[in-house]
C-alpha atoms as a PDB file:
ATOM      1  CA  UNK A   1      65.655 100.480 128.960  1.00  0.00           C
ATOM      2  CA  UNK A   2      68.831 102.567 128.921  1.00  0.00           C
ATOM      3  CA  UNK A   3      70.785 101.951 126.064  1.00  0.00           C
ATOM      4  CA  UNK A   4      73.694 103.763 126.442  1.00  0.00           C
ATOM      5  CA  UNK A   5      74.232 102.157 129.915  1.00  0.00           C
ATOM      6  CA  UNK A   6      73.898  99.046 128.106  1.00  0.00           C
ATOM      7  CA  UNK A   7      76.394  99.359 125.723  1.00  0.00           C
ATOM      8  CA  UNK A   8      78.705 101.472 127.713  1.00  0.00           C
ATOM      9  CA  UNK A   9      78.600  97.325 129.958  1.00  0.00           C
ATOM     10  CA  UNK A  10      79.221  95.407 126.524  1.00  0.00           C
ATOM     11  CA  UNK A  11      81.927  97.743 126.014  1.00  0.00           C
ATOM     12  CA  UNK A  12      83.803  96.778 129.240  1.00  0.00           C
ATOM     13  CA  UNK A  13      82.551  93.517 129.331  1.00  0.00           C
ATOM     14  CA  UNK A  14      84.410  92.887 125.654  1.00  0.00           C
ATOM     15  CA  UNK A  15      87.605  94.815 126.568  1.00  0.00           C
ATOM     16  CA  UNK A  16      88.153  92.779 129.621  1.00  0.00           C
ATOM     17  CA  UNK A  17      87.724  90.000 127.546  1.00  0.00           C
ATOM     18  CA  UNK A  18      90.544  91.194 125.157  1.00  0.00           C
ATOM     19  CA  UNK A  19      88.579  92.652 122.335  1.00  0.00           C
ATOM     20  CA  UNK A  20      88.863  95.582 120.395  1.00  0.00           C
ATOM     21  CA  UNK A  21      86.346  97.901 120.751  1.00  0.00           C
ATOM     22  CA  UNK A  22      86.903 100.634 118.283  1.00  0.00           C
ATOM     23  CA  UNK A  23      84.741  99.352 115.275  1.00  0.00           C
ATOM     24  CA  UNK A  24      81.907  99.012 118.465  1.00  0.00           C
ATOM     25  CA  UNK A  25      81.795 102.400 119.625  1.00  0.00           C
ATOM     26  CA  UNK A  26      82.464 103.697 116.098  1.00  0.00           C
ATOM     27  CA  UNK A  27      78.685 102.298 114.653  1.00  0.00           C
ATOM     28  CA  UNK A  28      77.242 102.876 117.865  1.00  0.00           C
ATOM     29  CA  UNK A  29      77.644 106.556 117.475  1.00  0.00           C
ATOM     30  CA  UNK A  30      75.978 106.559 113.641  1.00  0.00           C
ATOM     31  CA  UNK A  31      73.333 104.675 115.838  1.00  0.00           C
ATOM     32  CA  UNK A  32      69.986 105.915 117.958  1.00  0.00           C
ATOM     33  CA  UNK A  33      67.858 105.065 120.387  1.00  0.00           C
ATOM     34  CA  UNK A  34      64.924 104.780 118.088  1.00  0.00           C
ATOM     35  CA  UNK A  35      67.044 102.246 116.083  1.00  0.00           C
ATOM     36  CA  UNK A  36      67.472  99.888 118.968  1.00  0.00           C
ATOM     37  CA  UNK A  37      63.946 100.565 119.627  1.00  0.00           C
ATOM     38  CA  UNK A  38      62.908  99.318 116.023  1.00  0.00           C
ATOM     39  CA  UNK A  39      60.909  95.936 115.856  1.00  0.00           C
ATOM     40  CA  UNK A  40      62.253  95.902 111.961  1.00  0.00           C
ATOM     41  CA  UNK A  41      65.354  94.888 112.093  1.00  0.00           C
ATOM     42  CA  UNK A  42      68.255  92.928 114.039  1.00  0.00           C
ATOM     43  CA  UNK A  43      71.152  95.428 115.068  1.00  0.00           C
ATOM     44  CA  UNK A  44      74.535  93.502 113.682  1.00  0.00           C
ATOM     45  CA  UNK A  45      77.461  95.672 115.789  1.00  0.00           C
ATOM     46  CA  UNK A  46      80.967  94.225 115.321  1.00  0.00           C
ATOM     47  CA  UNK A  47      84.094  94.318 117.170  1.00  0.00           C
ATOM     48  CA  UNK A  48      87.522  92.795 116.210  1.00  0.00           C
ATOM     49  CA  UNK A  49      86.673  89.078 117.304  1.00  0.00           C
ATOM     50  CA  UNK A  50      82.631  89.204 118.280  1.00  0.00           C
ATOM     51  CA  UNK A  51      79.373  90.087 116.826  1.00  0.00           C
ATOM     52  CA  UNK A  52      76.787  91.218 119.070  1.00  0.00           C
ATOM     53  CA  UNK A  53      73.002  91.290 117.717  1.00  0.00           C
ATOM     54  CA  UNK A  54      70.093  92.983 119.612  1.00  0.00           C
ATOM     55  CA  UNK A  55      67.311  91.737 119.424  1.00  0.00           C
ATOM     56  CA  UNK A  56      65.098  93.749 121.715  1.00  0.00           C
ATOM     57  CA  UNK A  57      61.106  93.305 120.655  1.00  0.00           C
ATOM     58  CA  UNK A  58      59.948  89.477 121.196  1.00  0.00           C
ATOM     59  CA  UNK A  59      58.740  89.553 117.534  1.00  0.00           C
ATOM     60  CA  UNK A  60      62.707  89.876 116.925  1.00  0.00           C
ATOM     61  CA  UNK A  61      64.127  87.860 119.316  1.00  0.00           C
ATOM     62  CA  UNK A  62      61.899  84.939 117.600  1.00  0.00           C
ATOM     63  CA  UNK A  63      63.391  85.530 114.502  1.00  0.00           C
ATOM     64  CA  UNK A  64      67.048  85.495 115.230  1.00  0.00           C
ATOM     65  CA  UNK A  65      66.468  81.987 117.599  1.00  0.00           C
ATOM     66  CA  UNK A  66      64.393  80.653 113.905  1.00  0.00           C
ATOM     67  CA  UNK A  67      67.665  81.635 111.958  1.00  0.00           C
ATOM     68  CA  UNK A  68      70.045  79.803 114.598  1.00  0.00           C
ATOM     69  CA  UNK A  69      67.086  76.850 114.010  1.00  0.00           C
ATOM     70  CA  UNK A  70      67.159  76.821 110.161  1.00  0.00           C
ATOM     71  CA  UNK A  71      71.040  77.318 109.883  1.00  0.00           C
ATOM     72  CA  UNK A  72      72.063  74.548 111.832  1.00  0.00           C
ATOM     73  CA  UNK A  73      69.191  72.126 111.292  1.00  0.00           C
ATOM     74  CA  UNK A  74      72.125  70.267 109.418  1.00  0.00           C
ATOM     75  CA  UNK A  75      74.780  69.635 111.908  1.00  0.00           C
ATOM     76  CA  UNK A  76      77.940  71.453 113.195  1.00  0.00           C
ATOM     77  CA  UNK A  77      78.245  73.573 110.160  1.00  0.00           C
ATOM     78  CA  UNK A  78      77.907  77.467 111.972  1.00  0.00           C
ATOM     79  CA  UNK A  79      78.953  79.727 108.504  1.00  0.00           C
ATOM     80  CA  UNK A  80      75.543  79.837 106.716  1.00  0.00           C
ATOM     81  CA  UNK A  81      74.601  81.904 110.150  1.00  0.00           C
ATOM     82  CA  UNK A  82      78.173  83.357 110.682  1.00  0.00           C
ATOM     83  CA  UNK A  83      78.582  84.797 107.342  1.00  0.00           C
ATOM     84  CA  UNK A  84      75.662  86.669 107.376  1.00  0.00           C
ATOM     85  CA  UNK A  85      76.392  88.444 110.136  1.00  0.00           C
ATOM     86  CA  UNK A  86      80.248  89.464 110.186  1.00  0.00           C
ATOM     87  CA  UNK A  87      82.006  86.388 109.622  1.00  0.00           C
ATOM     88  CA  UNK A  88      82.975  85.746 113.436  1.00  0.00           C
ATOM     89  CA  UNK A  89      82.579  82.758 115.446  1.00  0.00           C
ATOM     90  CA  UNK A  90      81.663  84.945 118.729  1.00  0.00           C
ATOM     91  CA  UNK A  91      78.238  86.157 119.004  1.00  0.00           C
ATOM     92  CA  UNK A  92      76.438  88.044 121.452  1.00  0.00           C
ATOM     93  CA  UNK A  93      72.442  88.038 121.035  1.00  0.00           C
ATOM     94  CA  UNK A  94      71.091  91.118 123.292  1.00  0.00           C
ATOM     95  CA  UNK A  95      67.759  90.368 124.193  1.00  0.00           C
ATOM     96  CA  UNK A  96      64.905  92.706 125.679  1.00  0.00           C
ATOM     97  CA  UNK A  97      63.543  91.560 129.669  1.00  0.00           C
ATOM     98  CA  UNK A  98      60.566  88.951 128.416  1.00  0.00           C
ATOM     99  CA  UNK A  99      61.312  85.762 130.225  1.00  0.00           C
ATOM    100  CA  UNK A 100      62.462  83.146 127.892  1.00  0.00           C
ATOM    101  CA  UNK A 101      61.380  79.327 127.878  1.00  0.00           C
ATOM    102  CA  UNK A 102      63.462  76.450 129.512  1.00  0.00           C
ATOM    103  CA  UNK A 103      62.872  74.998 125.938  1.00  0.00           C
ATOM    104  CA  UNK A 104      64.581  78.197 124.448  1.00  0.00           C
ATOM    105  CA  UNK A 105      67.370  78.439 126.722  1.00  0.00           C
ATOM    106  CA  UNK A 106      67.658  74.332 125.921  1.00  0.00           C
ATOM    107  CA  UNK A 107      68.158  75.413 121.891  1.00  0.00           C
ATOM    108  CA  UNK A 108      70.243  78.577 122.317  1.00  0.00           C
ATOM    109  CA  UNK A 109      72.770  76.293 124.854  1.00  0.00           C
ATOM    110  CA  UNK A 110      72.813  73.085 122.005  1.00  0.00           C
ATOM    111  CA  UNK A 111      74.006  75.868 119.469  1.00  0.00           C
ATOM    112  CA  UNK A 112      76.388  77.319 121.673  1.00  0.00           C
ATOM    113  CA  UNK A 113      77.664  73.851 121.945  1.00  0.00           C
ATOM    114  CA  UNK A 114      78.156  73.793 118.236  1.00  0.00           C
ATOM    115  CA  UNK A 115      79.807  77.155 117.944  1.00  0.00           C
ATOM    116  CA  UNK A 116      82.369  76.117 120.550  1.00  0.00           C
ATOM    117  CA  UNK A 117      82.994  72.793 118.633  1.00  0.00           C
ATOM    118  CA  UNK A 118      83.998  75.784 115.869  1.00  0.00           C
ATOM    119  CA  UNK A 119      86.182  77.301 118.281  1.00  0.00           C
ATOM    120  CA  UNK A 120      83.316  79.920 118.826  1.00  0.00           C
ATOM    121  CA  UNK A 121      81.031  81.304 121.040  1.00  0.00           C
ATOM    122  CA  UNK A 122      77.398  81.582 121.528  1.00  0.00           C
ATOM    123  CA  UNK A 123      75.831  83.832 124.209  1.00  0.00           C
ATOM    124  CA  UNK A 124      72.486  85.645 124.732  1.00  0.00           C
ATOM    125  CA  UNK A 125      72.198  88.114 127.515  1.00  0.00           C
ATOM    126  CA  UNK A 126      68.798  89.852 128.557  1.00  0.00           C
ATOM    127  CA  UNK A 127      68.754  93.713 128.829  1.00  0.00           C
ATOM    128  CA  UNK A 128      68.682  93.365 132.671  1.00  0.00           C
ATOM    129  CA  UNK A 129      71.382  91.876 132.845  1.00  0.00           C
ATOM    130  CA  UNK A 130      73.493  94.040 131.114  1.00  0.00           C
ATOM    131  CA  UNK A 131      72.647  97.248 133.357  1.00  0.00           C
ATOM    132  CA  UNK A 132      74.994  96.462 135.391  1.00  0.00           C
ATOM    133  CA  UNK A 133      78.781  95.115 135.219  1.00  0.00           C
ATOM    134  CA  UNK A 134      79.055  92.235 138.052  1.00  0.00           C
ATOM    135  CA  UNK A 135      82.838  92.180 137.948  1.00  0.00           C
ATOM    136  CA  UNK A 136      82.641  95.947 139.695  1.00  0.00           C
ATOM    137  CA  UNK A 137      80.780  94.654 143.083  1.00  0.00           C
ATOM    138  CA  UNK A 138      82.921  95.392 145.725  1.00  0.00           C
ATOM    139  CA  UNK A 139      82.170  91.869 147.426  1.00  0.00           C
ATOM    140  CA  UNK A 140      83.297  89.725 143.627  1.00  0.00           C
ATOM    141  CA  UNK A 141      86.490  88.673 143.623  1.00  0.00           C
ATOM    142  CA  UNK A 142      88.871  89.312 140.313  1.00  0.00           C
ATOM    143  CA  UNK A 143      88.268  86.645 137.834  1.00  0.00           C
ATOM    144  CA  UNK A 144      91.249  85.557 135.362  1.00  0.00           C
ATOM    145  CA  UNK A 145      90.731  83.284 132.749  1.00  0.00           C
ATOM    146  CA  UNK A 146      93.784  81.992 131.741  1.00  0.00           C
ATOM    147  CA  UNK A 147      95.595  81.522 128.425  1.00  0.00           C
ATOM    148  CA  UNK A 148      95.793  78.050 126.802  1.00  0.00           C
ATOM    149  CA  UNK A 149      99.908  78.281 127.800  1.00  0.00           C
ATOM    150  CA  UNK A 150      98.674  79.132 131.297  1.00  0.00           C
ATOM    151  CA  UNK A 151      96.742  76.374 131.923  1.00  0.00           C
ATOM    152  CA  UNK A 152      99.127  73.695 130.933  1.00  0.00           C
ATOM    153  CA  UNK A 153     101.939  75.288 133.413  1.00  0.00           C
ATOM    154  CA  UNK A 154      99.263  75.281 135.974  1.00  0.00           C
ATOM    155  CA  UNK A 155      98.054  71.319 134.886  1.00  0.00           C
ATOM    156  CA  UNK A 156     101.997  70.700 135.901  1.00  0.00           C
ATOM    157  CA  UNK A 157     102.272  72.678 138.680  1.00  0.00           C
ATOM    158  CA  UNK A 158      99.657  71.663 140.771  1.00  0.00           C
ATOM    159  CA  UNK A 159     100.423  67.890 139.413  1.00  0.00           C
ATOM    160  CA  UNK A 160      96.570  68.272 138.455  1.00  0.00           C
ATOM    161  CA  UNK A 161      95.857  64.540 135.981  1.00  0.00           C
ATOM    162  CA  UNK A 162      92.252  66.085 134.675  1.00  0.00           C
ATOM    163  CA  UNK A 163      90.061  69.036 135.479  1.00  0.00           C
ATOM    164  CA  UNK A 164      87.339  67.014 136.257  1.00  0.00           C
ATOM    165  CA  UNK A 165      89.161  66.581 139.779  1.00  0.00           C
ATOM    166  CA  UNK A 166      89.287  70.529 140.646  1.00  0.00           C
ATOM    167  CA  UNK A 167      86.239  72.514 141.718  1.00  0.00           C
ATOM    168  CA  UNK A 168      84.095  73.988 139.004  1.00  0.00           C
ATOM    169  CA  UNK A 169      82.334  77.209 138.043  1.00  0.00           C
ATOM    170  CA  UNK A 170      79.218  76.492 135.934  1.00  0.00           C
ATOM    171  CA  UNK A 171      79.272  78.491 132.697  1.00  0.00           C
ATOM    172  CA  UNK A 172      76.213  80.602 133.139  1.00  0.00           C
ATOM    173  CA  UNK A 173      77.615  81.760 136.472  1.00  0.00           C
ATOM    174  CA  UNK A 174      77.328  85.732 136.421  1.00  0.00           C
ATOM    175  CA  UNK A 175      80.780  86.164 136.511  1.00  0.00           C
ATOM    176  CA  UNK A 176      82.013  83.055 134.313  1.00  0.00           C
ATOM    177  CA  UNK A 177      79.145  84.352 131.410  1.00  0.00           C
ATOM    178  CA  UNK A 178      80.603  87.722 131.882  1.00  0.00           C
ATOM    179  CA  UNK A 179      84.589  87.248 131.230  1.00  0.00           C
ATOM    180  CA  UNK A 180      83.507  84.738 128.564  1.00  0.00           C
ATOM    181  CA  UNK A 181      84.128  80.948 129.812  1.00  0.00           C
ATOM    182  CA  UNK A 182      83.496  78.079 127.863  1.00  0.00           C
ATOM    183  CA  UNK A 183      83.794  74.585 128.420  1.00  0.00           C
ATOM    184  CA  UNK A 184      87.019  73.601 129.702  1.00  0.00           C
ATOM    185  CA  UNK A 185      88.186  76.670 130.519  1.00  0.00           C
ATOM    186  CA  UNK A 186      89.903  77.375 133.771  1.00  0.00           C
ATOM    187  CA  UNK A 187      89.637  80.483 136.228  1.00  0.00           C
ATOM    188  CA  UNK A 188      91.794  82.249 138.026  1.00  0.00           C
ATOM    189  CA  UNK A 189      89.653  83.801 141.420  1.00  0.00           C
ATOM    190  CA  UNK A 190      92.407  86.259 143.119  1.00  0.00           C
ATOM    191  CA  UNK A 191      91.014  86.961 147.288  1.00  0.00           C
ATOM    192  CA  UNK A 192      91.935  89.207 149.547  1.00  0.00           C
ATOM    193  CA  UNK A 193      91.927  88.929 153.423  1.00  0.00           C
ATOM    194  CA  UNK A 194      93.343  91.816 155.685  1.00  0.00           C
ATOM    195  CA  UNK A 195      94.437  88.884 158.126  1.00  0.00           C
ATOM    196  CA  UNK A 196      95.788  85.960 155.520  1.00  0.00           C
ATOM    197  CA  UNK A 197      96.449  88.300 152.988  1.00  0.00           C
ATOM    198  CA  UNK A 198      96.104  87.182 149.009  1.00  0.00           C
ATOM    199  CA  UNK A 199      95.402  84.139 148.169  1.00  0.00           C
ATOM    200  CA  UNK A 200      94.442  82.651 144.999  1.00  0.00           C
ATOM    201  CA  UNK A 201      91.897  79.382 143.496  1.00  0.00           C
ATOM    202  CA  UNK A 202      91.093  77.789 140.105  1.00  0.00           C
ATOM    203  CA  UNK A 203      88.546  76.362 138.864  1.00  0.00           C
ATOM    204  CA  UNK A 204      87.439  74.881 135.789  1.00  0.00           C
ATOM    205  CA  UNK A 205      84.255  75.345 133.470  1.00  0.00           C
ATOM    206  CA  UNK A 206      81.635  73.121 133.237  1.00  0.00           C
END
């Protein structure tokens, strides 16, 4: 596990969502390797808007899904959790390469549900994945997510009645997990072709 690679991809994954990433690479730098290493204790890094927790032994990993468990055993409330780690409604578990159960990814997908009914954001992400950044591949198209004023101009320029009539990008696509989609949202994907030149599709998040 490279953990500088790692964060260096969290780093650019957060900016191109918006974020600000000073506080992030300011702790990371009192941190080290042997700290990320450390079955003892969850790593709570902050940015502006998100929280991101590694949790990178299984014994850990266990014990920050129990927390989400006991937390929000009583509904939609997501502060008893939030609180203790930063106060923000975006979190980012970092998780080592173990495989996780369909009846795991089933919990940690309810509680993102809650989190976005709190205008949050629940995501777990396994080291793997973040070793590389899939919005650099030559062959992905950009992504956009647009702004809450974009998408109503959109809605009325494309006459569009609901977004359950456009085509849809599931939310643990690569790319849609990546820039952050939730439910709802709606994409931007910006192609080019050297004989039709740009062109340009939506979709919405499902």
């Amino acid at each position: 596990m490279d953990i500088e690679i790692i964060n260096k991809n969290i780093e650019d994954m957060l900016v191109n969502r918006g974020d600000d990433v000073s506080s992030f690479k300011e702790i990371l730098l009192s941190l080290s390797k042997e700290d990320f290493e450390s079955d003892k204790l969850v790593i709570n890094v902050q940015t502006l808007n998100t929280t991101i927790l590694y949790a990178l032994s299984k014994n850990l990993r266990k014990n920050i899904i129990n927390e989400l468990k006991e937390k929000l055993k009583d509904g939609d409330n997501i502060k008893d959790f939030t609180n203790k780690y930063g106060g923000k409604n975006n979190i980012i578990l970092v998780f080592n390469n173990e495989s996780i159960s369909t009846a795991v990814k089933s919990q940690l997908n309810k509680y993102d549900k809650i989190f976005q009914k709190n205008g949050g954001h629940l995501q777990y992400f396994s080291s793997q994945q973040l070793m590389f950044n899939p919005t650099k591949h030559e062959y992905v198209p950009k992504h956009t997510k647009l702004t809450e004023e974009e998408v109503k101009d959109f809605m009325k320029e494309y006459l569009a009645r609901s977004k359950m009539h456009m085509h849809v990008i599931l939310q643990n696509d690569p790319i849609a997990k990546w820039i952050g989609l939730k439910h709802g949202d709606i994409v931007r994907i910006d192609r080019y072709n050297e004989n039709s030149g740009e062109s340009f599709s939506y979709r919405s998040c499902i």
